[in-house]
C-alpha atoms as a PDB file:
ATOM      1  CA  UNK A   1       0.000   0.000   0.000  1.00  0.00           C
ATOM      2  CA  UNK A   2       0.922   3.373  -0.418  1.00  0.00           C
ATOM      3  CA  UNK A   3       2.309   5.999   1.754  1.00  0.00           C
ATOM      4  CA  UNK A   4       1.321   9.357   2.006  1.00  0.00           C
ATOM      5  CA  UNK A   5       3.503  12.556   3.435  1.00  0.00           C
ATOM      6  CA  UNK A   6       2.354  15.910   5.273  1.00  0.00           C
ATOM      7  CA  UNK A   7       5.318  18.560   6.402  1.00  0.00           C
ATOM      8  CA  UNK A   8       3.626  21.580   7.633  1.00  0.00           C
ATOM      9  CA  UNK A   9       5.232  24.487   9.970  1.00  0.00           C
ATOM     10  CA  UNK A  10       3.530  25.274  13.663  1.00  0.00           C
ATOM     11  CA  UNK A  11       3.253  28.596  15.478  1.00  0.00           C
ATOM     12  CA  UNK A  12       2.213  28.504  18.998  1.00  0.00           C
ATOM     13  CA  UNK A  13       1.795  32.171  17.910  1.00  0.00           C
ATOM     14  CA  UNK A  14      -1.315  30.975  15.200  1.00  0.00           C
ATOM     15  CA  UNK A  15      -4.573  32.693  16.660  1.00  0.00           C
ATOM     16  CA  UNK A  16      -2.886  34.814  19.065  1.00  0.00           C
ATOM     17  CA  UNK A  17      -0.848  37.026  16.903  1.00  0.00           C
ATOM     18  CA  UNK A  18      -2.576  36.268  13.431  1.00  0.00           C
ATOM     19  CA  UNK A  19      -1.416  38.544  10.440  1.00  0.00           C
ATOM     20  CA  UNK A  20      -3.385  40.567   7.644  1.00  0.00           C
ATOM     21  CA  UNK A  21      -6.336  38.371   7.374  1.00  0.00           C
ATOM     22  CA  UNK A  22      -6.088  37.737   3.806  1.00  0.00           C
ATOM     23  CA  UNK A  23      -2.997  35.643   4.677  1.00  0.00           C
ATOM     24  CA  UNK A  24      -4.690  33.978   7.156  1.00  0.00           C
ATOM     25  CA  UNK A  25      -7.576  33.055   5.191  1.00  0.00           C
ATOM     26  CA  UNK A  26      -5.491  31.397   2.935  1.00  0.00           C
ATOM     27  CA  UNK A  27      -3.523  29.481   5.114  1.00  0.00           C
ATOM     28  CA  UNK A  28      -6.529  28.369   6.554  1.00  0.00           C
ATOM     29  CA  UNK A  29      -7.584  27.195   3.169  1.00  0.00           C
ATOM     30  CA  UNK A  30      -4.303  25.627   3.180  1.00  0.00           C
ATOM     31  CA  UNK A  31      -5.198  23.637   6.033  1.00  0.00           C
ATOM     32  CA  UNK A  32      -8.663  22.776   4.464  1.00  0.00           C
ATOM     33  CA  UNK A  33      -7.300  21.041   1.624  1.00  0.00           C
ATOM     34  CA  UNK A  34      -4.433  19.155   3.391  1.00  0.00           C
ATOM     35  CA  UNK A  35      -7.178  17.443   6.003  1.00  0.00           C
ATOM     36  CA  UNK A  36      -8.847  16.123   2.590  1.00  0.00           C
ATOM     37  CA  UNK A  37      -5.818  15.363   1.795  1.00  0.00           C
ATOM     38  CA  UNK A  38      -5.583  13.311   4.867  1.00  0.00           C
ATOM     39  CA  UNK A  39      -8.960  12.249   4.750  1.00  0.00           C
ATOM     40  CA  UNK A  40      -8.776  10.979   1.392  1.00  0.00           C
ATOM     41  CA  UNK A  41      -5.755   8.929   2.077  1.00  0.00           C
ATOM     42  CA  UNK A  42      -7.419   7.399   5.243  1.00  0.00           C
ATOM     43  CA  UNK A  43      -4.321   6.498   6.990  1.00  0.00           C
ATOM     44  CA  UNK A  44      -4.891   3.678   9.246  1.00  0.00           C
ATOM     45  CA  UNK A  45      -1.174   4.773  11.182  1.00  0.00           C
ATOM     46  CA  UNK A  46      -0.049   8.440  11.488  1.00  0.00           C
ATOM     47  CA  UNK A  47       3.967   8.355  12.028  1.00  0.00           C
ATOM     48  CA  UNK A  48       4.401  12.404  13.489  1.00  0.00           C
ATOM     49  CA  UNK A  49       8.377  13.323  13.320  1.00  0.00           C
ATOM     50  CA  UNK A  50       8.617  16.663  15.497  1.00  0.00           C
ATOM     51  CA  UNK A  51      10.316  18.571  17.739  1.00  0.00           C
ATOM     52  CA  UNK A  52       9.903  19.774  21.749  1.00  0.00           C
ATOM     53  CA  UNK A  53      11.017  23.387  22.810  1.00  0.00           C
ATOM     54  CA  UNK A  54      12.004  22.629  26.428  1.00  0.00           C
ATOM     55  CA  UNK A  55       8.352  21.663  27.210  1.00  0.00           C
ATOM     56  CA  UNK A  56       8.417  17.473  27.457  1.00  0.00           C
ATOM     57  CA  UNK A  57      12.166  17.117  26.969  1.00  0.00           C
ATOM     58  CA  UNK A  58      14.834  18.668  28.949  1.00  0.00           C
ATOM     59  CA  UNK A  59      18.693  18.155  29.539  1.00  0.00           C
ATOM     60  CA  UNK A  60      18.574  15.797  32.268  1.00  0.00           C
ATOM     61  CA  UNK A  61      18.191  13.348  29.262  1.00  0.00           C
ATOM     62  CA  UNK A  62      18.847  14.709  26.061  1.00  0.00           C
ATOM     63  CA  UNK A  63      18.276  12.209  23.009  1.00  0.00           C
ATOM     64  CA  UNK A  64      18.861  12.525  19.534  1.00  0.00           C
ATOM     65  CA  UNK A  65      15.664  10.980  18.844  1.00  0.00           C
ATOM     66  CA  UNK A  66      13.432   9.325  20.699  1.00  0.00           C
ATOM     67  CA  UNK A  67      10.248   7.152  19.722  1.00  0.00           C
ATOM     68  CA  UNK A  68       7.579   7.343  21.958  1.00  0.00           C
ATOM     69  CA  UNK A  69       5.871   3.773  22.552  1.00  0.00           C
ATOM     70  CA  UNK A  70       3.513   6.134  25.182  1.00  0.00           C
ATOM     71  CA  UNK A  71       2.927   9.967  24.854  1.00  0.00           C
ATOM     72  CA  UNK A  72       1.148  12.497  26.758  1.00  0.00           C
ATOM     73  CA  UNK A  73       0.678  16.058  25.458  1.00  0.00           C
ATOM     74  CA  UNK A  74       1.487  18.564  28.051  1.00  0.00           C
ATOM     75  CA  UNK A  75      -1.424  21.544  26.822  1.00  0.00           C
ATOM     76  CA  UNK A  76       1.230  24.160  25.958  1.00  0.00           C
ATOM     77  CA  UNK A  77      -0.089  27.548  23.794  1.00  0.00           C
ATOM     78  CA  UNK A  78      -4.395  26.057  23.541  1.00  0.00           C
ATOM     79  CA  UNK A  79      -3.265  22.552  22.817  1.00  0.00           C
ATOM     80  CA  UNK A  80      -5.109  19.651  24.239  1.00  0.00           C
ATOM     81  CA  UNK A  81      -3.129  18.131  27.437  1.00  0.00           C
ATOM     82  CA  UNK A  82      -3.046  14.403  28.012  1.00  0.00           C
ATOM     83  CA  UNK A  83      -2.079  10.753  26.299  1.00  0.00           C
ATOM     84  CA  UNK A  84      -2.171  10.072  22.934  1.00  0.00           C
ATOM     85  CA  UNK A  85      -3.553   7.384  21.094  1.00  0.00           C
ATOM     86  CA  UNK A  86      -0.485   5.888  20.175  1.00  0.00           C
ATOM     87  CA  UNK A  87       0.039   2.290  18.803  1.00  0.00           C
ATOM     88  CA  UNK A  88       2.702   0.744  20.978  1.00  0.00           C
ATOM     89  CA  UNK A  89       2.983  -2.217  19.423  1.00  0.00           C
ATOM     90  CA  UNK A  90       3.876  -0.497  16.293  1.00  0.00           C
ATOM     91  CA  UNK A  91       5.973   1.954  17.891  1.00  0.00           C
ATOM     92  CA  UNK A  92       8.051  -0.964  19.476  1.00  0.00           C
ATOM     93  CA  UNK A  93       8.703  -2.672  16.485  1.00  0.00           C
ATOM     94  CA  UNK A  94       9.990   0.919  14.860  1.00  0.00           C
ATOM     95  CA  UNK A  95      12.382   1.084  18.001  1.00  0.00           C
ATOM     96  CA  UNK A  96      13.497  -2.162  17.213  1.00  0.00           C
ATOM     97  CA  UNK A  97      13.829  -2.223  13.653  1.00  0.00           C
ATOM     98  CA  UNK A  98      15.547   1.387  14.196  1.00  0.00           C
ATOM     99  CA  UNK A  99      18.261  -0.481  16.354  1.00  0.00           C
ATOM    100  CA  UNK A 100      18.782  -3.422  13.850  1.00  0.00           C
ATOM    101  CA  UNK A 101      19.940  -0.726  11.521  1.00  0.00           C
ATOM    102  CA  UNK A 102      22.137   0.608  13.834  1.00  0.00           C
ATOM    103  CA  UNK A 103      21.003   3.390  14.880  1.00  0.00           C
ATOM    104  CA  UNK A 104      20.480   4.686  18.729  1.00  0.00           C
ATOM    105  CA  UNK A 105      17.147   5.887  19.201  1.00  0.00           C
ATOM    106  CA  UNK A 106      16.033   5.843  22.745  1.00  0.00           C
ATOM    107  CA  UNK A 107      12.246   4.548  23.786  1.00  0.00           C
ATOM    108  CA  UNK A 108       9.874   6.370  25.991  1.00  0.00           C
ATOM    109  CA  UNK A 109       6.620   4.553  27.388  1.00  0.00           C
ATOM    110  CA  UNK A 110       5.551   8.385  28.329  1.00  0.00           C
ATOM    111  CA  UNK A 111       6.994  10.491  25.750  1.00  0.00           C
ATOM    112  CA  UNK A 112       5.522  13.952  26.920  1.00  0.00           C
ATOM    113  CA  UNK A 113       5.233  16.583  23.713  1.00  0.00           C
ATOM    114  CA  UNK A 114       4.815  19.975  23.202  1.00  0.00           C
ATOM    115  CA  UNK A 115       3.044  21.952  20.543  1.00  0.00           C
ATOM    116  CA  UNK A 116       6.118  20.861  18.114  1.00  0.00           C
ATOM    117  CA  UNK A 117       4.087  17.230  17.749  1.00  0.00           C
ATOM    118  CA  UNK A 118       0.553  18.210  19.367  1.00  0.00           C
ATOM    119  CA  UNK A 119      -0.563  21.294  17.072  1.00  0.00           C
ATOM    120  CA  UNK A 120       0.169  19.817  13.668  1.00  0.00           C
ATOM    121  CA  UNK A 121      -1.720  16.843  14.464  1.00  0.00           C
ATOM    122  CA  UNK A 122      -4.947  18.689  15.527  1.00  0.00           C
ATOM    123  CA  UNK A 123      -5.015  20.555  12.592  1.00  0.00           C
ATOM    124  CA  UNK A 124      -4.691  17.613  11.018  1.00  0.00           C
ATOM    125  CA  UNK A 125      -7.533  15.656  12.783  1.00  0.00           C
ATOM    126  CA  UNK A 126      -9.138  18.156  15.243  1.00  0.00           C
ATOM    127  CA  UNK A 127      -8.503  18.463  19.102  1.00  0.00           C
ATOM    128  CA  UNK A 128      -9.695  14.958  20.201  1.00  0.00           C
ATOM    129  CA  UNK A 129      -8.359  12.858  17.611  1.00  0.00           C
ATOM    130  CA  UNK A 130      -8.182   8.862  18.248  1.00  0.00           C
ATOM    131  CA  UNK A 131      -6.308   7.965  14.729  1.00  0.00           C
ATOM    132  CA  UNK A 132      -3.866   5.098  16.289  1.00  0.00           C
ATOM    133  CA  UNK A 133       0.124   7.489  15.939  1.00  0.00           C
ATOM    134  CA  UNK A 134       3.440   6.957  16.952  1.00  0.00           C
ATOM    135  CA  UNK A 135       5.351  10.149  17.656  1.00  0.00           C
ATOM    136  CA  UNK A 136       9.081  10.390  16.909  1.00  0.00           C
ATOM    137  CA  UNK A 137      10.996  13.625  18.961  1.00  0.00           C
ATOM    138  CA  UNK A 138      13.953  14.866  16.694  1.00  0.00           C
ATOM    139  CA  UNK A 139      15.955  17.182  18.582  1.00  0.00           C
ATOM    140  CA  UNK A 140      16.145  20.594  16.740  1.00  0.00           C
ATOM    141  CA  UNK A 141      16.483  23.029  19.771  1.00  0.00           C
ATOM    142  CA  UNK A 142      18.922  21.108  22.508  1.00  0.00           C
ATOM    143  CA  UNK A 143      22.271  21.957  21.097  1.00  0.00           C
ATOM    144  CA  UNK A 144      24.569  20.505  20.255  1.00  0.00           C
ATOM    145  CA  UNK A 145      23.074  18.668  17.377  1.00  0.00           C
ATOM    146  CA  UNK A 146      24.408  15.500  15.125  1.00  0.00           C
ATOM    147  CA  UNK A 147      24.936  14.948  11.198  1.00  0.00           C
ATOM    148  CA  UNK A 148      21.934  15.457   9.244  1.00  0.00           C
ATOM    149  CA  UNK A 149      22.837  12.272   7.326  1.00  0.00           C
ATOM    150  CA  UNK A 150      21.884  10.874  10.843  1.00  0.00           C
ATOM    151  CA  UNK A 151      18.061  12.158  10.415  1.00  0.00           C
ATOM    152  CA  UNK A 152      17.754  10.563   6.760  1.00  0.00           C
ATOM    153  CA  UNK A 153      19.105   7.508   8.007  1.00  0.00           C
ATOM    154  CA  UNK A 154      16.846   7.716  10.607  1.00  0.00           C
ATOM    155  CA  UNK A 155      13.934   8.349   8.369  1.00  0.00           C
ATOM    156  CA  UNK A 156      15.052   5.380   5.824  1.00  0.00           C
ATOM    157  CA  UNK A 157      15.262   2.878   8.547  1.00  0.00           C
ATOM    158  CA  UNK A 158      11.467   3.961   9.448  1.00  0.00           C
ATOM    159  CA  UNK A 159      10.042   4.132   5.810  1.00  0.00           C
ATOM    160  CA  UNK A 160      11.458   0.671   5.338  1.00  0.00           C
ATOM    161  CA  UNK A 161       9.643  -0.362   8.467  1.00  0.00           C
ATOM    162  CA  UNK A 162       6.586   0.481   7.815  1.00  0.00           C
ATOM    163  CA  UNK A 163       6.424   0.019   3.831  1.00  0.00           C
ATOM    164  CA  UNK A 164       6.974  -3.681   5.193  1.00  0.00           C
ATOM    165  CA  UNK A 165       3.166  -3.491   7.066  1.00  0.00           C
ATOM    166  CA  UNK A 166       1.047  -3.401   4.329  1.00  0.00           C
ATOM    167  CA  UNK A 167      -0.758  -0.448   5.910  1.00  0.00           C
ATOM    168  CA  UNK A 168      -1.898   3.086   4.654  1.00  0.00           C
ATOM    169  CA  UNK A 169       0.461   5.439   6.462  1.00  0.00           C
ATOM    170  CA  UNK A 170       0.545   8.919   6.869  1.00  0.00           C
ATOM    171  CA  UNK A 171       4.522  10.568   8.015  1.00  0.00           C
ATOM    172  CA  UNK A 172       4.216  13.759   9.342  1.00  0.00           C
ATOM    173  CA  UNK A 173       7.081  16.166   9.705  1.00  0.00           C
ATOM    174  CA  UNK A 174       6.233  18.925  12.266  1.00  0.00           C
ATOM    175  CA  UNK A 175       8.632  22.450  11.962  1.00  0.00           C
ATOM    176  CA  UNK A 176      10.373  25.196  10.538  1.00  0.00           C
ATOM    177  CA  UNK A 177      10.982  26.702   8.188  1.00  0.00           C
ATOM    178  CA  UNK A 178      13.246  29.946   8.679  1.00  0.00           C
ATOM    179  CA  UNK A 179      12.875  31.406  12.481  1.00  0.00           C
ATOM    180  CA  UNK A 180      14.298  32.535  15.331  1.00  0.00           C
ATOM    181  CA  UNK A 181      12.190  33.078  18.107  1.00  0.00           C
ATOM    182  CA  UNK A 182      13.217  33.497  21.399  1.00  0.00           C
ATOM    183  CA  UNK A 183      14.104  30.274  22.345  1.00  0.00           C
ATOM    184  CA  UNK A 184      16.615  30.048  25.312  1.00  0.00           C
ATOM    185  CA  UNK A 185      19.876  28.620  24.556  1.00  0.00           C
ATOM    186  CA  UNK A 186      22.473  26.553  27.032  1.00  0.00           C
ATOM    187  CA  UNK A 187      25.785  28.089  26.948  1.00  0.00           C
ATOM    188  CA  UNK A 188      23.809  31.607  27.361  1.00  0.00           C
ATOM    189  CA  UNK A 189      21.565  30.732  30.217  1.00  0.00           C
ATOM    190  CA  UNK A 190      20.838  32.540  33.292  1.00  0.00           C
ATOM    191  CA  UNK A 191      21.378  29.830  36.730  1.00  0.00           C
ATOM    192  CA  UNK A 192      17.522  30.346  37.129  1.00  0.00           C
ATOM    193  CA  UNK A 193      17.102  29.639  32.601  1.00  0.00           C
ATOM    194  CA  UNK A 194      19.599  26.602  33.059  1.00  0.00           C
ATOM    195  CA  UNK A 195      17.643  24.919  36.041  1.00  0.00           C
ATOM    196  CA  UNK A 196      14.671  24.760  33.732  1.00  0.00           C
ATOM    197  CA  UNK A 197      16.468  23.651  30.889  1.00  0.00           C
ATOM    198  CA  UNK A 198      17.776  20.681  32.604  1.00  0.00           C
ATOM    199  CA  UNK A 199      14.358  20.066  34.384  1.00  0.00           C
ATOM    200  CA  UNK A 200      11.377  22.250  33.807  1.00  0.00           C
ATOM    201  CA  UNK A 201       8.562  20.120  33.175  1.00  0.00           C
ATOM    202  CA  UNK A 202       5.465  21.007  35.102  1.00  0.00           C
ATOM    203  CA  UNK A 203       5.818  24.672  35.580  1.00  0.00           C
ATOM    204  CA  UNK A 204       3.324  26.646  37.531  1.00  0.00           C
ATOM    205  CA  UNK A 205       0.470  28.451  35.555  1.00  0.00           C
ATOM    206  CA  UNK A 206       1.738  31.268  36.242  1.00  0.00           C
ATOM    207  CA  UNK A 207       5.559  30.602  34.903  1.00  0.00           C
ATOM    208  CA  UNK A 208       3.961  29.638  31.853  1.00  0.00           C
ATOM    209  CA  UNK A 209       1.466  32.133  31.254  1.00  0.00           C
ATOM    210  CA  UNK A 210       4.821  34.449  31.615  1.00  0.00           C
ATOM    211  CA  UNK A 211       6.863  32.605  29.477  1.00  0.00           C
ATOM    212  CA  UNK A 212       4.170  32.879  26.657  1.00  0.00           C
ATOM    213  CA  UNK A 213       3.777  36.503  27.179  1.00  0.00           C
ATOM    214  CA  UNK A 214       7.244  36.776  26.615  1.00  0.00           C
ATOM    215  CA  UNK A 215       6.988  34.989  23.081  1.00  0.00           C
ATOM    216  CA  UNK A 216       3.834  37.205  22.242  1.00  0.00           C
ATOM    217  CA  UNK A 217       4.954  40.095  22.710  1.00  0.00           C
ATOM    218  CA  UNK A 218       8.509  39.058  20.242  1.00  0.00           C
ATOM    219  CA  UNK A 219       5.854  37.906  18.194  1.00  0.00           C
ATOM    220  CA  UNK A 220       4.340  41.925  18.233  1.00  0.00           C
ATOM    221  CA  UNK A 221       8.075  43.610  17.874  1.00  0.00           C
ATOM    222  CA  UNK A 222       9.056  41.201  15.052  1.00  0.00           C
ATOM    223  CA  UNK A 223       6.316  42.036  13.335  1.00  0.00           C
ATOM    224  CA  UNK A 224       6.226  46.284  14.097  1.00  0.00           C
ATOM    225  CA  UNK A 225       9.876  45.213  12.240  1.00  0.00           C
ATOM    226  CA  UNK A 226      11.987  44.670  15.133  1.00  0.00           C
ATOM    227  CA  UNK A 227      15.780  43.996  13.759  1.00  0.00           C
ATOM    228  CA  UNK A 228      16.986  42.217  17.142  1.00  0.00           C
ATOM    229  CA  UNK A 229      15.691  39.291  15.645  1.00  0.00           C
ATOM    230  CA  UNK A 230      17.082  37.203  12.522  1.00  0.00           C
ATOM    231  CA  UNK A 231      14.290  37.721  10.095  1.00  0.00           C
ATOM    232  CA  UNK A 232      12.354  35.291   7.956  1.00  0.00           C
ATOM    233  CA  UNK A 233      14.401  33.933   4.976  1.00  0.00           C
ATOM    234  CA  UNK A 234      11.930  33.004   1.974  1.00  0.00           C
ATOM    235  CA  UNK A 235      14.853  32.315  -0.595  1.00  0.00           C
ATOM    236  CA  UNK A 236      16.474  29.436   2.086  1.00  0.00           C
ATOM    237  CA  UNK A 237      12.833  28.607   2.671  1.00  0.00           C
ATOM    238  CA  UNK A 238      12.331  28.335  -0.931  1.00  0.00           C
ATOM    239  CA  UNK A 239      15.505  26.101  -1.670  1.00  0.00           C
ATOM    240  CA  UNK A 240      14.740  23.866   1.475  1.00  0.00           C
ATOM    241  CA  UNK A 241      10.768  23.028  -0.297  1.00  0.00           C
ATOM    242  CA  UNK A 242      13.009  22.496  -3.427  1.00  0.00           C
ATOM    243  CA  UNK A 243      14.871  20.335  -2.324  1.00  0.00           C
ATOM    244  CA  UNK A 244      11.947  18.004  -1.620  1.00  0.00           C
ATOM    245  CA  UNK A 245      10.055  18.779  -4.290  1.00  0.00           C
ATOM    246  CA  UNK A 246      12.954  17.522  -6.541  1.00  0.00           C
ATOM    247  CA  UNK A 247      13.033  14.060  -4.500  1.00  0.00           C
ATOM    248  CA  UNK A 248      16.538  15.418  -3.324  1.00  0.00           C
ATOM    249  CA  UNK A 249      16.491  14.280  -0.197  1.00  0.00           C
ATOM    250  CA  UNK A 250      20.355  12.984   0.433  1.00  0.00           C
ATOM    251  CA  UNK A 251      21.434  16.331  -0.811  1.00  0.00           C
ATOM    252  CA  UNK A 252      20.547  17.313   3.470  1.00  0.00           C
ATOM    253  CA  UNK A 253      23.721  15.795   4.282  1.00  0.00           C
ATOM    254  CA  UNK A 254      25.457  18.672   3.385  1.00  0.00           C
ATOM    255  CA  UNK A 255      23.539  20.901   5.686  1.00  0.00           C
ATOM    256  CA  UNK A 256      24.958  21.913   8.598  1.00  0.00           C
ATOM    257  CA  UNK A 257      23.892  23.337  11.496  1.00  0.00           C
ATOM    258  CA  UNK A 258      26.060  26.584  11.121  1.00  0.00           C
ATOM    259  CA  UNK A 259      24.462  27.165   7.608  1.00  0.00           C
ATOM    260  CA  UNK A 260      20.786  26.192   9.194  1.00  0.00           C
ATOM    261  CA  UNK A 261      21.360  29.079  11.578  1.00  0.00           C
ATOM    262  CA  UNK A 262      23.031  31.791   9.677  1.00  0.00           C
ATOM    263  CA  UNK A 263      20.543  31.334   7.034  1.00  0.00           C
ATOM    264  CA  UNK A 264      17.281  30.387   8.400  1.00  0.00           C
ATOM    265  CA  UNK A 265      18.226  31.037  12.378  1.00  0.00           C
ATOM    266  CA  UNK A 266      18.352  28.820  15.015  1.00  0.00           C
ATOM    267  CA  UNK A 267      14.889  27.451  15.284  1.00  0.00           C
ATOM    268  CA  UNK A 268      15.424  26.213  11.500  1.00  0.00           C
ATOM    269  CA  UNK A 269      16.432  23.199  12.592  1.00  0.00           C
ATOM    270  CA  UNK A 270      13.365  21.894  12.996  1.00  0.00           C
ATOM    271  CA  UNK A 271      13.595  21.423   9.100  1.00  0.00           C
ATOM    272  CA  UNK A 272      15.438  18.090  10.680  1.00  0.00           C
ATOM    273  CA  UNK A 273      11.652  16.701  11.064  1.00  0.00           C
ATOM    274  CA  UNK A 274      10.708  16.874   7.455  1.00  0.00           C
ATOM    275  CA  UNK A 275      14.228  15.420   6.620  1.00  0.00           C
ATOM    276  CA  UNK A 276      13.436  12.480   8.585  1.00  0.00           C
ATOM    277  CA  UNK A 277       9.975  12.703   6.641  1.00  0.00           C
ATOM    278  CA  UNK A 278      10.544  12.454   3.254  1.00  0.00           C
ATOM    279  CA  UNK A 279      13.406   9.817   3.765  1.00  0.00           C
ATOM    280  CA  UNK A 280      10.853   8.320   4.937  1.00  0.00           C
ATOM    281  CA  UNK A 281       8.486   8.265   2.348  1.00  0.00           C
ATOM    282  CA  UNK A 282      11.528   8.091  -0.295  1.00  0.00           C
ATOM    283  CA  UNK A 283      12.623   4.229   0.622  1.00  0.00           C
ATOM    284  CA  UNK A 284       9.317   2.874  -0.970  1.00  0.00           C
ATOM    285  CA  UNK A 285      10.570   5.030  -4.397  1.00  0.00           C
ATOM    286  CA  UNK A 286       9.199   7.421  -6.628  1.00  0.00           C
ATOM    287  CA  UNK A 287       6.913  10.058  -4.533  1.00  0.00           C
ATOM    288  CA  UNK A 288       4.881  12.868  -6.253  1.00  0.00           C
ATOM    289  CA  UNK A 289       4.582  16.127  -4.275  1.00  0.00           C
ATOM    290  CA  UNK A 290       1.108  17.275  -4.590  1.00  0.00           C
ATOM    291  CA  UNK A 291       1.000  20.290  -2.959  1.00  0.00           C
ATOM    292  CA  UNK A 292       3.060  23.518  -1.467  1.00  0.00           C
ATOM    293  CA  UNK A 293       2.399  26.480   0.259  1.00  0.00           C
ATOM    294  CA  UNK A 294       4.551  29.080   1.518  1.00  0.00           C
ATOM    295  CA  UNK A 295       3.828  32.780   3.653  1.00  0.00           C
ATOM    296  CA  UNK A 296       6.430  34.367   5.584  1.00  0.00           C
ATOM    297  CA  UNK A 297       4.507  35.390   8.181  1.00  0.00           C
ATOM    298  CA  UNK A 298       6.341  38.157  10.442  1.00  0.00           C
ATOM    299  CA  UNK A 299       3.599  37.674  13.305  1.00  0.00           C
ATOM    300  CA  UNK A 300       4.519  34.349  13.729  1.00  0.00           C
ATOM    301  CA  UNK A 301       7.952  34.916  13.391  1.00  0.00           C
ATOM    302  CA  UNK A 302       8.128  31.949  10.566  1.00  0.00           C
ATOM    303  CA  UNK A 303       8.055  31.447   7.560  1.00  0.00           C
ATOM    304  CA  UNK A 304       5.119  28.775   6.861  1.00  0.00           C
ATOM    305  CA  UNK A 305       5.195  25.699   4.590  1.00  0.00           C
ATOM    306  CA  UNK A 306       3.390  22.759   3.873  1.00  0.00           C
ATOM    307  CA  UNK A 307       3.454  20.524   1.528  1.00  0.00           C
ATOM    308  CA  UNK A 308       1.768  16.986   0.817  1.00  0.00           C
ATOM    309  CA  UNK A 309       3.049  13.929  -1.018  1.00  0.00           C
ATOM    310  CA  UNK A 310       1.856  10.134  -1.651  1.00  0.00           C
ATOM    311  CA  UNK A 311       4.332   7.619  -2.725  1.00  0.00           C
ATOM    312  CA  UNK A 312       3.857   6.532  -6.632  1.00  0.00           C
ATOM    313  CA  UNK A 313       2.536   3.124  -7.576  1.00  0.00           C
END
């Protein structure tokens, strides 16, 4: 059976800080014709590659990747909180077929995500979705960060996993594109930042209402045309789409995470999700991308793609 691809950008900024309506409107449309999309296809497994922005996963354990054979969404920016549906028996035999290829990808039985993995999929299916899912973190934000070649090979080892199951699957790959919100980093953290970064889950409601605030109101100055932060790139935007588009996906390889930042800033790596994605969907062969969309949207502080796929018979 087929496979079938969504990569799509989130914004924990998206109905908080929304831009000229006209853009939103068509975004919105956007999002209209990927769910049929989705609904067409009918997935009977939704594999969702994502990230976490110091919200489920801290520094007290780190991974590269992790598939999550439980998960529990933690509610951040309007996002439902608790488990998700997810399919643990496929999601062990992903972990294990992952480590038969030699690759380390750690297991969680209570993988908690952010809006990184729980936004795109309720726009995908709604707030309380049941579509059986097996959520993979990719580390975009902890630095430092490994190879890309390391996130293909990730993705291969999972497309030829699943391509073996005779199922309709959807991938997902939740990020990017070019942004740089304000995202704390390690080596520049206050004692107080660090403490969270190595273990902040739980915060008070009232820590996290502040920490949002703080992120609307960038959202507000970046788009009054605040230069403190790196702005939205649409050409690097444009070559990274490309790049999929032309079934290049091995050409990622070559990207490093210097050139990610300087050109797309440092919240670009979350590009790393769709990487893993279309490797993905790439091991099964030919794919035909069957849709793109693109807005650099300054009160989100990203510039915001999607695009959809299915893998050729």
């Amino acid at each position: 059976m087929p496979l079938a691809l969504c990569t799509l950008s989130h914004s924990p900024l998206y109905g908080i800080n929304d831009p000229d309506p006209s853009v939103l409107n068509a975004v919105d449309a956007a999002f209209d014709r990927v769910r049929t999309f989705v609904e067409d296809f009918d997935p009977e497994l939704t594999i969702v590659f994502g990230p976490d922005h110091y919200n489920g996963v801290f520094y007290d354990m780190m991974p590269a990747f992790c598939i999550g054979s439980g998960a529990r969404a933690v509610g951040d920016w309007g996002t439902e909180p608790g488990p998700l549906p997810v399919d643990r028996t496929a999601a062990r035999r992903l972990v294990s077929a992952v480590l038969d290829d030699g690759i380390d990808v750690a297991q969680s039985e209570e993988l908690h995500v952010d809006h990184g993995i729980a936004q795109p999929l309720e726009f995908l299916f709604g707030k309380r979705y049941s579509n059986p899912l097996v959520p993979v973190f990719v580390n975009a934000v902890g630095l430092p960060l490994g190879p890309m070649q390391r996130i293909r090979l990730l993705g291969e080892s999972i497309g030829r996993e699943i391509e073996s199951w005779n199922k309709r699957v959807l991938i997902v790959g939740s990020g990017g594109l070019s942004h740089d919100p304000p995202v704390p980093r390690l080596d520049e953290a206050t004692p107080e930042v660090l403490a969270r970064l190595i273990d902040g889950r739980n915060p008070s409601p009232e820590l996290r209402a502040e920490r949002q605030r703080r992120v609307i109101e960038a959202g507000k100055a970046h788009a009054a045309g605040d230069t403190s932060f790196q702005q939205i790139n649409p050409d690097f935007d444009a070559r990274i789409m490309n790049t999929f588009a032309d079934s290049a996906v091995s050409e990622t390889d070559s990207w490093t995470t210097d050139w990610m930042e300087k050109n797309g800033g440092h919240s670009a790596h979350e590009i790393r999700s769709w990487v893993a994605a279309f490797a993905a969907l790439s091991t099964g062969g030919s794919y035909t991308v069957t849709n793109r969309w693109y807005w650099p949207v300054q009160e989100w502080m990203t510039g915001f793609g999607m695009m959809t796929a299915i893998q050729e018979a």
